[in-house]
Protein backbone atom coordinates (compact mmCIF):
# COMPACT_ATOMS: atom_id res chain seq x y z
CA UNK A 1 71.22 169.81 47.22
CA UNK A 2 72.97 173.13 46.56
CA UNK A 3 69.87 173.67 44.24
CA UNK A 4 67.46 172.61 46.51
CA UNK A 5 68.07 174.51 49.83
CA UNK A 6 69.63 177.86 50.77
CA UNK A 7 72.15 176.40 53.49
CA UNK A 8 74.35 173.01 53.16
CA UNK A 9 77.17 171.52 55.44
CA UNK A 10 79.38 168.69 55.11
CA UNK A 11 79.86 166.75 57.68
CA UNK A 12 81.62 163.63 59.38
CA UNK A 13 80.32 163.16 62.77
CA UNK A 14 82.50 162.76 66.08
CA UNK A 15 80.65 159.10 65.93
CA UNK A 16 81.67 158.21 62.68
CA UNK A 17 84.92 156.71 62.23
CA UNK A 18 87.83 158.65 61.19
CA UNK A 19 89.24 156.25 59.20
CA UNK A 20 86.86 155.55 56.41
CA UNK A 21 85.65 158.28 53.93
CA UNK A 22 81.86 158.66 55.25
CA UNK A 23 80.53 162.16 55.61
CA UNK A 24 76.60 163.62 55.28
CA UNK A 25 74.88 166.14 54.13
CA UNK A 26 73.20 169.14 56.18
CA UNK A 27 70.67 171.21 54.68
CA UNK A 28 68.60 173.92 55.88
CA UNK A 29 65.83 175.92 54.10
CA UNK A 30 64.66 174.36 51.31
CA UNK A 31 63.53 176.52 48.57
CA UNK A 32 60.18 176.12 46.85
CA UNK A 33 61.05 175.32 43.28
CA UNK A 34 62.79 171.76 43.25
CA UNK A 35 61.10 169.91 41.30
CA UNK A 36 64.17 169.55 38.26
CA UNK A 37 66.34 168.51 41.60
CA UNK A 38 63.76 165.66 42.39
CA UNK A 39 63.36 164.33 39.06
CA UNK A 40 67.30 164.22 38.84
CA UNK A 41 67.32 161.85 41.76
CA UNK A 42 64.52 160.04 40.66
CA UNK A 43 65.72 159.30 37.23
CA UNK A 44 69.28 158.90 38.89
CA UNK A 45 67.98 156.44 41.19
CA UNK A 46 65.67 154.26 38.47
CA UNK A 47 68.77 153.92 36.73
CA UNK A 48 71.09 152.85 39.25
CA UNK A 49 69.25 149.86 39.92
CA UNK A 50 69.64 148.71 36.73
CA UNK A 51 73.74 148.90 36.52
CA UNK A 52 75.54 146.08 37.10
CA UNK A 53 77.40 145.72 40.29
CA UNK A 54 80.93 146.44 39.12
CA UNK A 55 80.14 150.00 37.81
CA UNK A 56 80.54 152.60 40.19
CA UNK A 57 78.91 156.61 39.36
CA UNK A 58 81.09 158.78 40.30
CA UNK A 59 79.47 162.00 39.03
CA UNK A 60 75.41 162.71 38.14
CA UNK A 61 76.34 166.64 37.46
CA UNK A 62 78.49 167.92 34.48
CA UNK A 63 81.40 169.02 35.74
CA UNK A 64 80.85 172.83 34.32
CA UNK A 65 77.80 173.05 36.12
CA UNK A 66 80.13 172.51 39.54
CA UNK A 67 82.74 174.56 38.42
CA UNK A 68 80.42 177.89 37.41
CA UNK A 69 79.19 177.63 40.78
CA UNK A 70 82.55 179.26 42.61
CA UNK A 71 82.14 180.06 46.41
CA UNK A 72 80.84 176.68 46.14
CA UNK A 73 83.67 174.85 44.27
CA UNK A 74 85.82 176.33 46.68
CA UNK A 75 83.89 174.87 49.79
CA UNK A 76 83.54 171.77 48.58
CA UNK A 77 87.45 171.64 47.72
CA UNK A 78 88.02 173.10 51.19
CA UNK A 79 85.69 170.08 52.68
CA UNK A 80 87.07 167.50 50.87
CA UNK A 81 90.67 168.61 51.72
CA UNK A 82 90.37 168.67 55.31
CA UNK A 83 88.19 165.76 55.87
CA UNK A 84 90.93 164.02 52.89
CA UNK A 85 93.49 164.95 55.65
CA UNK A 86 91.92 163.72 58.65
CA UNK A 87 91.36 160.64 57.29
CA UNK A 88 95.14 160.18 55.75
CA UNK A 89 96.27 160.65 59.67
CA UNK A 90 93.95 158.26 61.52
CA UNK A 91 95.13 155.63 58.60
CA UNK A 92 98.60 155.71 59.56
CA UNK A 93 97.81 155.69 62.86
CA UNK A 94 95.96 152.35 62.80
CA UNK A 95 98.25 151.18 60.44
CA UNK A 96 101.13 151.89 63.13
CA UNK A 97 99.57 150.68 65.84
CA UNK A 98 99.05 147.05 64.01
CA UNK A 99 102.86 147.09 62.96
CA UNK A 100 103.64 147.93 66.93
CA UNK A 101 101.24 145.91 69.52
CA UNK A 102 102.80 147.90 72.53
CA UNK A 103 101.84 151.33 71.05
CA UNK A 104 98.85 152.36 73.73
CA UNK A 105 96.83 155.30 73.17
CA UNK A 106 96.20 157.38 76.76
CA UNK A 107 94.01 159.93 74.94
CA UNK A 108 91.36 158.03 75.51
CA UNK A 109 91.10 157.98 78.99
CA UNK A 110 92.17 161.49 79.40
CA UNK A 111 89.04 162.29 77.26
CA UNK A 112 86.81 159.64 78.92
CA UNK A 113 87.41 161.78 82.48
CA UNK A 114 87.24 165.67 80.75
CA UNK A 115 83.67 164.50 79.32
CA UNK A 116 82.63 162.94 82.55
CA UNK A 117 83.78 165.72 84.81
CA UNK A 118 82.14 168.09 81.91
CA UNK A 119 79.00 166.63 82.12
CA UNK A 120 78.75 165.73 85.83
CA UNK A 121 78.75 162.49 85.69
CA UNK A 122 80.49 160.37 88.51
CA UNK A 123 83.39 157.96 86.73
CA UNK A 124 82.32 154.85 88.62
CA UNK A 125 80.46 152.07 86.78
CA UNK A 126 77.07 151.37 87.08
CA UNK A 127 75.39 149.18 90.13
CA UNK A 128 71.51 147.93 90.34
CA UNK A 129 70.27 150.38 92.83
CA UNK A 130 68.76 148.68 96.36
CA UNK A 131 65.46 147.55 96.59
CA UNK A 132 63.42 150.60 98.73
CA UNK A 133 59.80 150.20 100.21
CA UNK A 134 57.47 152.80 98.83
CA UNK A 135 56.98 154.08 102.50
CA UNK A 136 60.97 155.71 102.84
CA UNK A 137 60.21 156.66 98.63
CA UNK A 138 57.23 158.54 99.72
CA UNK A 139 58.79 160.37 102.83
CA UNK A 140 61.85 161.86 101.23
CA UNK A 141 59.59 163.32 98.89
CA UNK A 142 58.44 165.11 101.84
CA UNK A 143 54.75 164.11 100.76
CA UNK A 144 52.44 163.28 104.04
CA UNK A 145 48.54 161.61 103.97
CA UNK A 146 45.96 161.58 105.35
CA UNK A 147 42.43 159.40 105.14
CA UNK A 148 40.48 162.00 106.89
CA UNK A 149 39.21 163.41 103.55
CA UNK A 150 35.58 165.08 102.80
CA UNK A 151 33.49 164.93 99.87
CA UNK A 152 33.21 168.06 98.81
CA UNK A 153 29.45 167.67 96.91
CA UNK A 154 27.44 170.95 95.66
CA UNK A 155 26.03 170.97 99.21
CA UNK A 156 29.28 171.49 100.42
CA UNK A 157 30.55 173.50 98.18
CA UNK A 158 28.25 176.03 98.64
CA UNK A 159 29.24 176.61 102.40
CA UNK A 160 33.05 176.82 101.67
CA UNK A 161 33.95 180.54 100.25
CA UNK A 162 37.05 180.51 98.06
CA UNK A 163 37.89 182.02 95.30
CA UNK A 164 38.10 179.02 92.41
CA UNK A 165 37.52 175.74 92.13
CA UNK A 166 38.00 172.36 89.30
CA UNK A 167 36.34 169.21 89.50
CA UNK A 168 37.03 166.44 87.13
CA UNK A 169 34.40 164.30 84.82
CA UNK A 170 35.50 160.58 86.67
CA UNK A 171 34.37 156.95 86.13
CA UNK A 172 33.88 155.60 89.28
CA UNK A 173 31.27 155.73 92.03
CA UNK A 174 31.52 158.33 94.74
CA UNK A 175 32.25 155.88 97.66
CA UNK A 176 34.83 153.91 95.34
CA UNK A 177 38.62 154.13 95.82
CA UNK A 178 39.76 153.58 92.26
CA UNK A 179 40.89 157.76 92.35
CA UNK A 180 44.20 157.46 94.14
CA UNK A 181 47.65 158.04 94.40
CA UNK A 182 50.56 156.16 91.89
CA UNK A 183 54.19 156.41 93.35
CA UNK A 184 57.27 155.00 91.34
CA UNK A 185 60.25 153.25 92.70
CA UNK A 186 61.35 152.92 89.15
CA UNK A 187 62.39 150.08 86.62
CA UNK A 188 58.58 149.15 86.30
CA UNK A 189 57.85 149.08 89.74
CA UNK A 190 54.90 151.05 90.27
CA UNK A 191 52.45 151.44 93.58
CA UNK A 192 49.00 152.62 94.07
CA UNK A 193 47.54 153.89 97.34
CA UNK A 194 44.66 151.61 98.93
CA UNK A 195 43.49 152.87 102.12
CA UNK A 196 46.34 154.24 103.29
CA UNK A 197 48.48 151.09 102.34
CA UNK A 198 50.86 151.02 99.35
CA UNK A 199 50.15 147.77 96.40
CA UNK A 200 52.31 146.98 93.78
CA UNK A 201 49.72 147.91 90.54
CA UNK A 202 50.82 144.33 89.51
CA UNK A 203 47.70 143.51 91.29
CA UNK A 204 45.45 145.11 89.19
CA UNK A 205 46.37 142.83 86.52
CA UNK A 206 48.13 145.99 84.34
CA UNK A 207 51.89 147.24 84.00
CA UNK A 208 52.28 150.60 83.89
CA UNK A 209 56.31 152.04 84.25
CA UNK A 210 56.55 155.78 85.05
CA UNK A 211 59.92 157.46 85.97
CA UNK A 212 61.60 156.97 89.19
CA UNK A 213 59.94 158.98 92.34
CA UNK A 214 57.03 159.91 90.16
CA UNK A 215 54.23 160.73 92.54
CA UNK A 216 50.93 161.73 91.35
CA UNK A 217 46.67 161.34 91.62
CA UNK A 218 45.04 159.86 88.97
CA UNK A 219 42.34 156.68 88.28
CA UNK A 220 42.74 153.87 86.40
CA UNK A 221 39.22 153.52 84.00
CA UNK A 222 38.18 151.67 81.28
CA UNK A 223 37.73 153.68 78.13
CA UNK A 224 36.08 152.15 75.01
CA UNK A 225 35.85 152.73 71.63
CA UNK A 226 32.78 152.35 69.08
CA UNK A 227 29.48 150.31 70.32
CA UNK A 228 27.94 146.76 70.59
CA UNK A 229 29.90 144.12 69.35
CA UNK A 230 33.11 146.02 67.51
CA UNK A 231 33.49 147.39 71.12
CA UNK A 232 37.10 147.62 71.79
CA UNK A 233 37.82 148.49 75.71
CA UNK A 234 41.09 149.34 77.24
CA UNK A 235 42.67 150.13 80.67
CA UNK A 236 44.05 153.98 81.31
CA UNK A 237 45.44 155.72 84.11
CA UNK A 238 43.59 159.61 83.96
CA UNK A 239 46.47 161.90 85.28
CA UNK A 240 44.60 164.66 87.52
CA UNK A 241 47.42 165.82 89.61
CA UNK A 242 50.97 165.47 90.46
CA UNK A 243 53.73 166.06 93.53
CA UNK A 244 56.76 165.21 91.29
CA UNK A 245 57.11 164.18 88.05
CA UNK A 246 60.40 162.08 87.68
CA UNK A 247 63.57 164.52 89.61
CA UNK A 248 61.19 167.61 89.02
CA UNK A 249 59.27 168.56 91.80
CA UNK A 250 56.13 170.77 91.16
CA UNK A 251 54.10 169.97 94.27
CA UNK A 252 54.39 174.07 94.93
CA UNK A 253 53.70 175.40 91.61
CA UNK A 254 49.30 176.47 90.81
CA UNK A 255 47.59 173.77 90.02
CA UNK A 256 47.15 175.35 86.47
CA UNK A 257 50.95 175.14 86.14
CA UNK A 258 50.61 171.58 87.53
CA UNK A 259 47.88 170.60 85.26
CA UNK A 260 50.09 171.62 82.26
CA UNK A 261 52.86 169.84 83.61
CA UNK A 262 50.35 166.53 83.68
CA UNK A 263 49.62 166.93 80.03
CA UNK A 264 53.60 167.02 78.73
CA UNK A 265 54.22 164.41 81.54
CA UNK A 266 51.37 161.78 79.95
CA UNK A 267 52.57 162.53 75.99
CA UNK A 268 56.07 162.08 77.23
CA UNK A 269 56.09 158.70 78.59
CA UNK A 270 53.70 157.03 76.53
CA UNK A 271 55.50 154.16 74.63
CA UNK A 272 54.01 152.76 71.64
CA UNK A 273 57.17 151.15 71.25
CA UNK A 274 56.45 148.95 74.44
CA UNK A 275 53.67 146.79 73.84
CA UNK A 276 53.62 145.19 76.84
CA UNK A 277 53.03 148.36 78.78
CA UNK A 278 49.12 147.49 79.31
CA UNK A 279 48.08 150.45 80.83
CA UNK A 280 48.51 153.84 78.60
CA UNK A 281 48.54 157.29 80.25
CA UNK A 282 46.70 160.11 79.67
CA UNK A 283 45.54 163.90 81.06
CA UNK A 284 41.96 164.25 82.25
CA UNK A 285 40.20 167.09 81.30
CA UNK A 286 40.10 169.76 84.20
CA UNK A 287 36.22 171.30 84.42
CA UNK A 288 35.77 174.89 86.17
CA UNK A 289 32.35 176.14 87.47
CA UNK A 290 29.48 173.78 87.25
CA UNK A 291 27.38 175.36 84.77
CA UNK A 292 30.55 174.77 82.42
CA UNK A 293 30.40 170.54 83.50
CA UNK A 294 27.48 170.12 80.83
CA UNK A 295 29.11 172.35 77.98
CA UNK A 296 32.36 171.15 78.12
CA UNK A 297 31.62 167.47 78.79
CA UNK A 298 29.35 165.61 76.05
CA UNK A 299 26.75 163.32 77.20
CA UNK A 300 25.46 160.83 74.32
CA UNK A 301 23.67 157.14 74.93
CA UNK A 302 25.76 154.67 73.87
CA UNK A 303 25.15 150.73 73.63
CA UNK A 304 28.00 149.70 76.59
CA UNK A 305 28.81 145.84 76.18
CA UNK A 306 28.77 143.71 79.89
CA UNK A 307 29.20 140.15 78.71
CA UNK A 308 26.80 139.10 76.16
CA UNK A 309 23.80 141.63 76.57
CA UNK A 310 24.13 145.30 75.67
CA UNK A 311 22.68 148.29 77.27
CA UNK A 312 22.36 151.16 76.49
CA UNK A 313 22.95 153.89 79.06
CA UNK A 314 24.60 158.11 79.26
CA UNK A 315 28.31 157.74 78.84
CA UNK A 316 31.22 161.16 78.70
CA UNK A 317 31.87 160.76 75.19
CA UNK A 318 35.26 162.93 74.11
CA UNK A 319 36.49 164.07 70.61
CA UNK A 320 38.42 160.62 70.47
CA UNK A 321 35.00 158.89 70.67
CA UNK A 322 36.23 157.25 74.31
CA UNK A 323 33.45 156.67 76.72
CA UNK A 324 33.95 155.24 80.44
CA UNK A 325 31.36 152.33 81.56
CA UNK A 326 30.27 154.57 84.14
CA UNK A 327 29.98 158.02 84.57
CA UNK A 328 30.08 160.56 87.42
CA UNK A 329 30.65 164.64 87.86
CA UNK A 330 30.61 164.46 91.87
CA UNK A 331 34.04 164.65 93.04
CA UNK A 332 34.93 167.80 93.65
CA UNK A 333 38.30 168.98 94.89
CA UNK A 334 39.63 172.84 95.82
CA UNK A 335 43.49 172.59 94.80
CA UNK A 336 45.50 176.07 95.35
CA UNK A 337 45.34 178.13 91.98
């Protein structure tokens, strides 16, 4: 490794235990030229497998190699003397504290508290938090609404003077409900908005698990990938806007802030880990002035399966090669820049 990259460390982690003689390596730029150092390993490696068990390597460098190399030699005798000591110390300890069963070690606890009251953490254990209705969730986020809402259409628009505007490319109808609010009350408990009455997304038939006293405005669409019969289709919740995301609260920031916000927040909390998380989450595209709907948006006819029959109809095709079942560029919405 000294070969192979400008920087190296030794070190035994804080989480390793002091008693045995683990330590790693820590390397930091790597220099171009290494291919003698990786066919060293390799050939070191190919034969290692074929020793028998009882034969330990101790060594795959000459020794004269190690000892021209000085400021090294003397780092790596430095190392090995220190962690060597270390070691020797927490060995007699354990060894004295099996010979004596009443020795008791209060370090601990004195370093349990320092690292709690250093990180701000209360020293109390952990309790299941109480169940909260997503009506007193909502109100200390100090989030109010209100189902007196207008369309704003291209008729409408035109009478309103303001300076910008951003409209999003959505999937469902214009007198539909499906774009709404998602609040979470956390450990998988997730609500949606439905005229003005909070449901647990449960009955959608999806799980979705955001952080704790995330509130923000999305849809939940179907998006499907390739046509006719290898068409796979899948259930995601388009981010548009938020209030909070998690503790942070960015319901006063631009909405282009916001919007970037949206993006980090949907990468972040996707789990591919968790496949019983049914419904992913993603960032819509955000549109600006309508001549730049048809440019930025590409419209293609695609064969949509519904049950046995196909038909073939204009679908918002993306980069991805996601379409939705339906397509709309109609609701329009002023947020604050």
């Amino acid at each position: 490794m000294r070969q192979a990259f400008q920087q190296i460390c030794i070190f035994k982690p804080n989480a390793s235990r002091p008693a045995n003689s683990e330590r790693y390596f820590v390397c930091r730029s790597r220099v171009e030229d290494v291919g003698k150092v990786r066919e060293l390993l390799w050939a070191a490696n190919e034969k290692f497998s074929t020793l028998p068990p009882d034969i330990a390597i101790r060594s795959i460098v000459p020794l004269s190699v190690l000892f021209a190399d000085g400021p090294f030699m003397d780092y790596l005798v430095q190392s090995n003397n220190s962690l060597g000591r270390r070691q020797t110390n927490f060995i007699d300890k354990i060894r004295a504290f099996c010979m004596d069963e009443t020795l008791k070690e209060t370090r601990q606890q004195e370093m349990k508290i320092g690292c709690l009251n250093l990180w701000k953490i209360p020293n109390s254990a952990r309790t299941i938090p109480r169940f909260r209705q997503p009506e007193e969730i909502f109100s200390e986020l100090g989030a109010t609404f209100s189902q007196n809402s207008k369309e704003l259409t291209p008729d409408v628009l035109s009478r309103i003077k303001c300076l910008d505007w951003r409209c999003f490319a959505v999937s469902s109808s214009r007198h539909a409900e499906n774009c709404t609010l998602f609040l979470s009350a956390g450990r998988g408990t997730v609500y949606y908005m439905d005229r003005g009455v909070w449901k647990n997304v449960s009955e959608l038939k999806v799980k979705l698990d955001l952080p704790a006293k995330t509130l923000l405005f999305g849809e939940i669409v179907h998006e499907h990938r390739g046509e006719g019969g290898a068409q796979i289709s899948q259930k995601v919740l388009h981010v548009m806007d938020a209030h909070q995301l998690g503790d942070t609260f960015i319901g006063r920031l631009s909405f282009k802030v916001r919007y970037e916000f949206c993006i980090k927040f949907a990468n972040a909390v996707n789990k591919k880990t968790r496949p019983d998380l049914t419904l992913p989450i993603d960032s819509l595209q955000v549109l600006n002035e309508e001549e730049d709907v048809l440019k930025s948006v590409k419209f293609d006819y695609v064969v949509v399966e519904f049950g046995r029959s196909g038909k073939s109809r204009p679908s918002a095709t993306t980069e991805a090669e996601m379409i939705t079942s339906r397509w709309l560029v109609g609701k329009y919405v002023h947020w604050p820049k």
